[in-house]
N, C-alpha and C. Protein backbone atom coordinates (compact mmCIF):
# COMPACT_ATOMS: atom_id res chain seq x y z
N UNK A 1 10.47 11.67 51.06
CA UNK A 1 9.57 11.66 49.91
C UNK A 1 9.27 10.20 49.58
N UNK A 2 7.83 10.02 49.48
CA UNK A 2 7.90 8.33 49.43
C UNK A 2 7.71 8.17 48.18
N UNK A 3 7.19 6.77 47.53
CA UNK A 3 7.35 6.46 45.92
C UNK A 3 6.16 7.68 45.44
N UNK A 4 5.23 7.66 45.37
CA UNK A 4 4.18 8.27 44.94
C UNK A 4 4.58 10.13 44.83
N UNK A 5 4.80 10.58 45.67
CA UNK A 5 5.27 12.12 45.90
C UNK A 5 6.80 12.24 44.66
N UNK A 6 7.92 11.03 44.71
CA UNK A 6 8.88 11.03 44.20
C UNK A 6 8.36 10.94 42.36
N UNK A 7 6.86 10.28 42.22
CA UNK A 7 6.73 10.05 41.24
C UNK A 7 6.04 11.04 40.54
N UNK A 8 5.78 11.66 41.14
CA UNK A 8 5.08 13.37 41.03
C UNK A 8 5.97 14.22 40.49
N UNK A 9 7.07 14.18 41.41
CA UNK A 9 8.26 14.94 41.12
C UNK A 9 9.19 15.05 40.39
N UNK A 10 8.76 13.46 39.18
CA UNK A 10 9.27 13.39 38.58
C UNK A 10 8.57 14.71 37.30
N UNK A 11 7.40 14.33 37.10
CA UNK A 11 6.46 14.57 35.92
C UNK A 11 6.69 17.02 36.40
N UNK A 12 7.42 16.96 37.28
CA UNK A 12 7.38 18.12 37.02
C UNK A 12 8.57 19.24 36.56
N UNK A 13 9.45 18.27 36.26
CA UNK A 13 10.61 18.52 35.36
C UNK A 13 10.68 19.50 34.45
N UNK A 14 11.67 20.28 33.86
CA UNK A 14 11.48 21.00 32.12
C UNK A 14 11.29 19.68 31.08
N UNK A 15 10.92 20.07 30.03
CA UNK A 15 10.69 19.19 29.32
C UNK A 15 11.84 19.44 28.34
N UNK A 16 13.06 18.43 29.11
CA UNK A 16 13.98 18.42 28.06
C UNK A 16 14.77 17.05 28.38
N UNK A 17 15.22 16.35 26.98
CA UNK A 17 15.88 15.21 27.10
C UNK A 17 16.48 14.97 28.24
N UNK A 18 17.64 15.77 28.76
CA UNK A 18 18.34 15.64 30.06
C UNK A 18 17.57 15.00 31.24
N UNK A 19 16.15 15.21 31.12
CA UNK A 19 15.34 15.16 32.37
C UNK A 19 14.21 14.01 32.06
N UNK A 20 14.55 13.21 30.77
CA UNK A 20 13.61 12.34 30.63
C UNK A 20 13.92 11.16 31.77
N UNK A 21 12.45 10.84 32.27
CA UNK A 21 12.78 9.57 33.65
C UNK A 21 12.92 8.50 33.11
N UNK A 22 13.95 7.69 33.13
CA UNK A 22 13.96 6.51 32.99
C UNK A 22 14.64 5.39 34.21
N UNK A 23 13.81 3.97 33.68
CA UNK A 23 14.07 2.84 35.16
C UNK A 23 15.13 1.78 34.53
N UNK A 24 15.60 1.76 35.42
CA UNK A 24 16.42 0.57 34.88
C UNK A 24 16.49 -0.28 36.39
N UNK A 25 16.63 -1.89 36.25
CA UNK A 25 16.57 -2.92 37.39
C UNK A 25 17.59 -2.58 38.09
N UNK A 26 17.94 -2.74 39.32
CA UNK A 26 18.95 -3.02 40.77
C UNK A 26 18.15 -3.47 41.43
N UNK A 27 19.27 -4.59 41.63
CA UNK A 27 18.61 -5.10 43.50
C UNK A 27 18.90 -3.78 44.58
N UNK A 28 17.84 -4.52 45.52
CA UNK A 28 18.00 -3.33 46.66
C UNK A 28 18.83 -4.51 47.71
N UNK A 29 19.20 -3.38 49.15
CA UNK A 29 20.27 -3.77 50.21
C UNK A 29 19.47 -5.60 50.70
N UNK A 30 18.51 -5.83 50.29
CA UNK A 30 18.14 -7.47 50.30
C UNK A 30 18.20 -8.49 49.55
N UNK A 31 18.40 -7.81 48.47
CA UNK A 31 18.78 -8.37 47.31
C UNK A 31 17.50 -8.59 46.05
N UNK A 32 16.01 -8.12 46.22
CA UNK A 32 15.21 -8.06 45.54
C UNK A 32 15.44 -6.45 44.75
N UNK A 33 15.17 -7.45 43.28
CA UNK A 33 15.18 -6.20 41.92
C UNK A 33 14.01 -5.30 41.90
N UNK A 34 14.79 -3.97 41.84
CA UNK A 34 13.84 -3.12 42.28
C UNK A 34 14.10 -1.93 41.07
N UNK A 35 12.71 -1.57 40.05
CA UNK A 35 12.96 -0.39 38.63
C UNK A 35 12.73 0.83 39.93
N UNK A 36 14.54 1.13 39.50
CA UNK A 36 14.85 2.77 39.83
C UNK A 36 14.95 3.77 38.98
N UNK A 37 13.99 4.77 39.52
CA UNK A 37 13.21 5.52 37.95
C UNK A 37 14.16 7.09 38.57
N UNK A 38 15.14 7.57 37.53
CA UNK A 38 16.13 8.84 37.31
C UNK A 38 15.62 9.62 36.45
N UNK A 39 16.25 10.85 36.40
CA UNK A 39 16.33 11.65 35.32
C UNK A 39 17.42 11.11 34.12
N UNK A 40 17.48 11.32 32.69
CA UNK A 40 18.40 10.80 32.45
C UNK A 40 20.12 11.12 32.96
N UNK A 41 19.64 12.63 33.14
CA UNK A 41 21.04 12.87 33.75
C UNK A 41 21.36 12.54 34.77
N UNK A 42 21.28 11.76 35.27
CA UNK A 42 21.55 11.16 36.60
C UNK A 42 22.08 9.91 36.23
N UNK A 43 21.36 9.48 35.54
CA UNK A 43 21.73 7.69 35.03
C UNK A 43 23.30 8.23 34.43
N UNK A 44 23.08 9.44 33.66
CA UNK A 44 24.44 9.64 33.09
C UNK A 44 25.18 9.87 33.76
N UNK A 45 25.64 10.41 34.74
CA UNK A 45 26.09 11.07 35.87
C UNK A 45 26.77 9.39 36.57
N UNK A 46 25.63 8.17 36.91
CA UNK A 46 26.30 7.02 37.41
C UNK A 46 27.49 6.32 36.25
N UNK A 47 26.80 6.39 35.25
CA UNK A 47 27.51 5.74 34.48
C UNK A 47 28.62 6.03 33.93
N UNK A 48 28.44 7.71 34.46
CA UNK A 48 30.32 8.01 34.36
C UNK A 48 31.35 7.47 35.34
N UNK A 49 30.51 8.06 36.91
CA UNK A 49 31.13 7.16 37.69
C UNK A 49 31.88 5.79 38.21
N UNK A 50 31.09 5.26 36.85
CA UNK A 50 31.03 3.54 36.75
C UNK A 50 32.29 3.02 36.39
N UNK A 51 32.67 3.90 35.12
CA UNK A 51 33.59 4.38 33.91
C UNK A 51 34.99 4.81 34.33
N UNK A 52 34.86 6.16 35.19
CA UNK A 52 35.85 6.59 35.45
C UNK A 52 36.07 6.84 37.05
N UNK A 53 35.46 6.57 37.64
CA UNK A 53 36.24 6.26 39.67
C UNK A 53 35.73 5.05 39.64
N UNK A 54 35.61 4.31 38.92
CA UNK A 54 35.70 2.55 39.36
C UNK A 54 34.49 2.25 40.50
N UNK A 55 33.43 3.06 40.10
CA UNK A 55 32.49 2.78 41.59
C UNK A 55 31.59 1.15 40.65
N UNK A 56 30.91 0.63 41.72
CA UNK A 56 30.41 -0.42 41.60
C UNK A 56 28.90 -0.22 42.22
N UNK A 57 28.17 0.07 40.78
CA UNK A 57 27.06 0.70 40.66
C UNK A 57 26.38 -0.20 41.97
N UNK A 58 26.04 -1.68 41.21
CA UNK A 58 25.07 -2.20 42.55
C UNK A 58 25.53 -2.67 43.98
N UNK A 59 26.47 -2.22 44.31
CA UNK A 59 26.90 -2.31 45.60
C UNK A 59 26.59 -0.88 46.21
N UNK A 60 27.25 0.55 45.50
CA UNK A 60 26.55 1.39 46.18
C UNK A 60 24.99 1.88 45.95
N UNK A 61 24.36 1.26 45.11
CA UNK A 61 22.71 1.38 45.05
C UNK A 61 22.27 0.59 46.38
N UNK A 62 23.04 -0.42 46.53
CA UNK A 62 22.57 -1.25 47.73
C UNK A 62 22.84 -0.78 48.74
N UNK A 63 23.89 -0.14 49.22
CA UNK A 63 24.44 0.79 50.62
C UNK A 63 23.06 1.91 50.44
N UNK A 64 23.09 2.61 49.15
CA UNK A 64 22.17 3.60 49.51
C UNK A 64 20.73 3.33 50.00
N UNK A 65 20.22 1.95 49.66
CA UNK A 65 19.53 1.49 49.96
C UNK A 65 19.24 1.37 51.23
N UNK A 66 20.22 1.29 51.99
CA UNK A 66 20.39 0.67 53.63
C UNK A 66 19.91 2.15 54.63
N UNK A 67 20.42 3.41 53.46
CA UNK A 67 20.15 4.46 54.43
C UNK A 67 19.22 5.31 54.02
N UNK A 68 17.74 4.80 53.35
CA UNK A 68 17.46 5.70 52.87
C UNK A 68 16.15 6.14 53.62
N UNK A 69 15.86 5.32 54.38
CA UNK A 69 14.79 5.37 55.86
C UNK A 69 13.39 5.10 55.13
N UNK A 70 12.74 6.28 55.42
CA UNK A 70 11.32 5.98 54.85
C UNK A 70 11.00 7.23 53.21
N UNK A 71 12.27 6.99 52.95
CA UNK A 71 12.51 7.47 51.49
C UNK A 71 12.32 6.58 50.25
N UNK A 72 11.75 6.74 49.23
CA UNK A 72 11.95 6.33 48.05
C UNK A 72 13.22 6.00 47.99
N UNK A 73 13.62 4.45 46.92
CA UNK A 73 14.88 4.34 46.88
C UNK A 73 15.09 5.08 45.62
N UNK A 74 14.45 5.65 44.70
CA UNK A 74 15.07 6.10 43.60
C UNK A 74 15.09 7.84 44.15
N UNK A 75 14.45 8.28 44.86
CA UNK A 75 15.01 9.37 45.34
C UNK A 75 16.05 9.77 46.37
N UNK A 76 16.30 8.69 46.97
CA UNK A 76 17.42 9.00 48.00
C UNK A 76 19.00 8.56 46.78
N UNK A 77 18.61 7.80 45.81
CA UNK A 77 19.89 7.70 45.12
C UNK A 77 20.03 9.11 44.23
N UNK A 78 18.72 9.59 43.77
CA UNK A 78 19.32 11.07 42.91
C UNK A 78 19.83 12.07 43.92
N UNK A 79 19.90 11.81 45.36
CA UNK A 79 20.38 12.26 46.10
C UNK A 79 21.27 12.08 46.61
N UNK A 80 22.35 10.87 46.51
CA UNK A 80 23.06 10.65 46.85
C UNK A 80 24.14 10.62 45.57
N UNK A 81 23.26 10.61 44.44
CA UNK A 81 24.08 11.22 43.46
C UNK A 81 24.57 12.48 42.93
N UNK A 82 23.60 13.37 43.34
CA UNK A 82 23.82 14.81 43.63
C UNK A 82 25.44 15.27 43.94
N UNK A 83 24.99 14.80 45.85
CA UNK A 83 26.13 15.01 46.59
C UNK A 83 26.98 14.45 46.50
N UNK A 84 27.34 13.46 45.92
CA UNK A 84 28.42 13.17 44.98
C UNK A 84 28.84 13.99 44.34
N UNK A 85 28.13 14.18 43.28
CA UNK A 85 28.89 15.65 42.28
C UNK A 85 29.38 16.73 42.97
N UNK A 86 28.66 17.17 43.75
CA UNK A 86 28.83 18.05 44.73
C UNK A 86 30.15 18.14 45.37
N UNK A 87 30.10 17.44 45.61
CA UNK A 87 31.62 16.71 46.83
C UNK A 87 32.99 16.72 45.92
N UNK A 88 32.63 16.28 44.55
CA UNK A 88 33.96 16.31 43.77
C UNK A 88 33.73 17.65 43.49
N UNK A 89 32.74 18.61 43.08
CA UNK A 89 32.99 20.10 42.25
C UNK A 89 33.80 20.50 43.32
N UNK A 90 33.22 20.34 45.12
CA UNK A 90 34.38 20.94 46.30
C UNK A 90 35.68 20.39 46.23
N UNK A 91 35.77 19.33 45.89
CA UNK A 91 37.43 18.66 46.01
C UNK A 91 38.19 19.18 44.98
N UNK A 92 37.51 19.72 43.63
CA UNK A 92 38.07 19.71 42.57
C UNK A 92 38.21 18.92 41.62
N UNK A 93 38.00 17.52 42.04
CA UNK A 93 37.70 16.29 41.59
C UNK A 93 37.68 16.39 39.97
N UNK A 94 37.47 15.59 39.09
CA UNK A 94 36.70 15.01 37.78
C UNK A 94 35.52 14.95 38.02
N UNK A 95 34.53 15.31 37.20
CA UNK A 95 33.15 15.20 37.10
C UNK A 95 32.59 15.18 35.84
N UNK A 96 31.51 14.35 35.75
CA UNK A 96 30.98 14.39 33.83
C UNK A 96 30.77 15.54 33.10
N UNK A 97 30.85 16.78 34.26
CA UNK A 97 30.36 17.98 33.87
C UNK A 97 31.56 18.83 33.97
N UNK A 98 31.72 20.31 34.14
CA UNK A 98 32.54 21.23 34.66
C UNK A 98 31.86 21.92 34.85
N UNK A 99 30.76 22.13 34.82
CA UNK A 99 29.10 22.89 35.80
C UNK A 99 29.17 22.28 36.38
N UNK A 100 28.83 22.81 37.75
CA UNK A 100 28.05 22.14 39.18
C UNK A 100 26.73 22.17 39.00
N UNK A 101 26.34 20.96 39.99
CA UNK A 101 24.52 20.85 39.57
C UNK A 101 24.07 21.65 40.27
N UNK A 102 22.88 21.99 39.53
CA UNK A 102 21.95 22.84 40.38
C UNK A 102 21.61 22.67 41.85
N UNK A 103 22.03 23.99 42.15
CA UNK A 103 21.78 23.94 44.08
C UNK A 103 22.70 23.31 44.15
N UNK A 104 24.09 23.70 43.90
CA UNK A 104 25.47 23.11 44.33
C UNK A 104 25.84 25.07 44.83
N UNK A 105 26.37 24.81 46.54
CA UNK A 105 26.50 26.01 47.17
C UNK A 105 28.38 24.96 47.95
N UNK A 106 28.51 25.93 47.66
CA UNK A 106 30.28 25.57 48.04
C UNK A 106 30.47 25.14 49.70
């Protein structure tokens, strides 16, 4: 999904706070600052991560960066934030939630 299609996809959301898009700056895997536009729950979702497994937001924005091919970088990260959640609801893990996200299949 490239920027334009990703930016589409944003605007077709429910219309509820959870899902408002917002950008905030990261460098990408070159080191140029790049507005990566989320749902809010997603931003929330990193910033738990940030908080509580000690991840290091712009280092893995920048890895995700490296693999995201001819993807949007702000869509390959709500995707790589996804499966994140995902991965802990299977482990059992901690998660900001105790719902699994939508289209979470075991």
């Amino acid at each position: 999904m490239n920027q334009y299609e990703y930016e589409e996809y944003l605007k077709t959301a429910p219309q509820h706070p959870d899902y408002e898009p917002i950008g905030r700056r990261y460098k990408d895997c070159f080191g140029i600052e790049q507005t990566i536009i989320l749902h809010r729950n997603y931003w929330a979702y990193l910033d738990w991560l940030v908080e509580n497994a000690d991840l290091d937001a712009e280092a893995w924005i920048a890895e995700c960066d490296k693999h995201r091919e001819d993807k949007a970088l702000s869509y390959n990260l709500m995707h790589w934030l996804w499966w994140d959640e995902c991965d802990r609801h299977r482990k059992g893990h901690a998660t900001l939630s105790d719902i699994p996200p939508l289209g979470y299949e075991e």
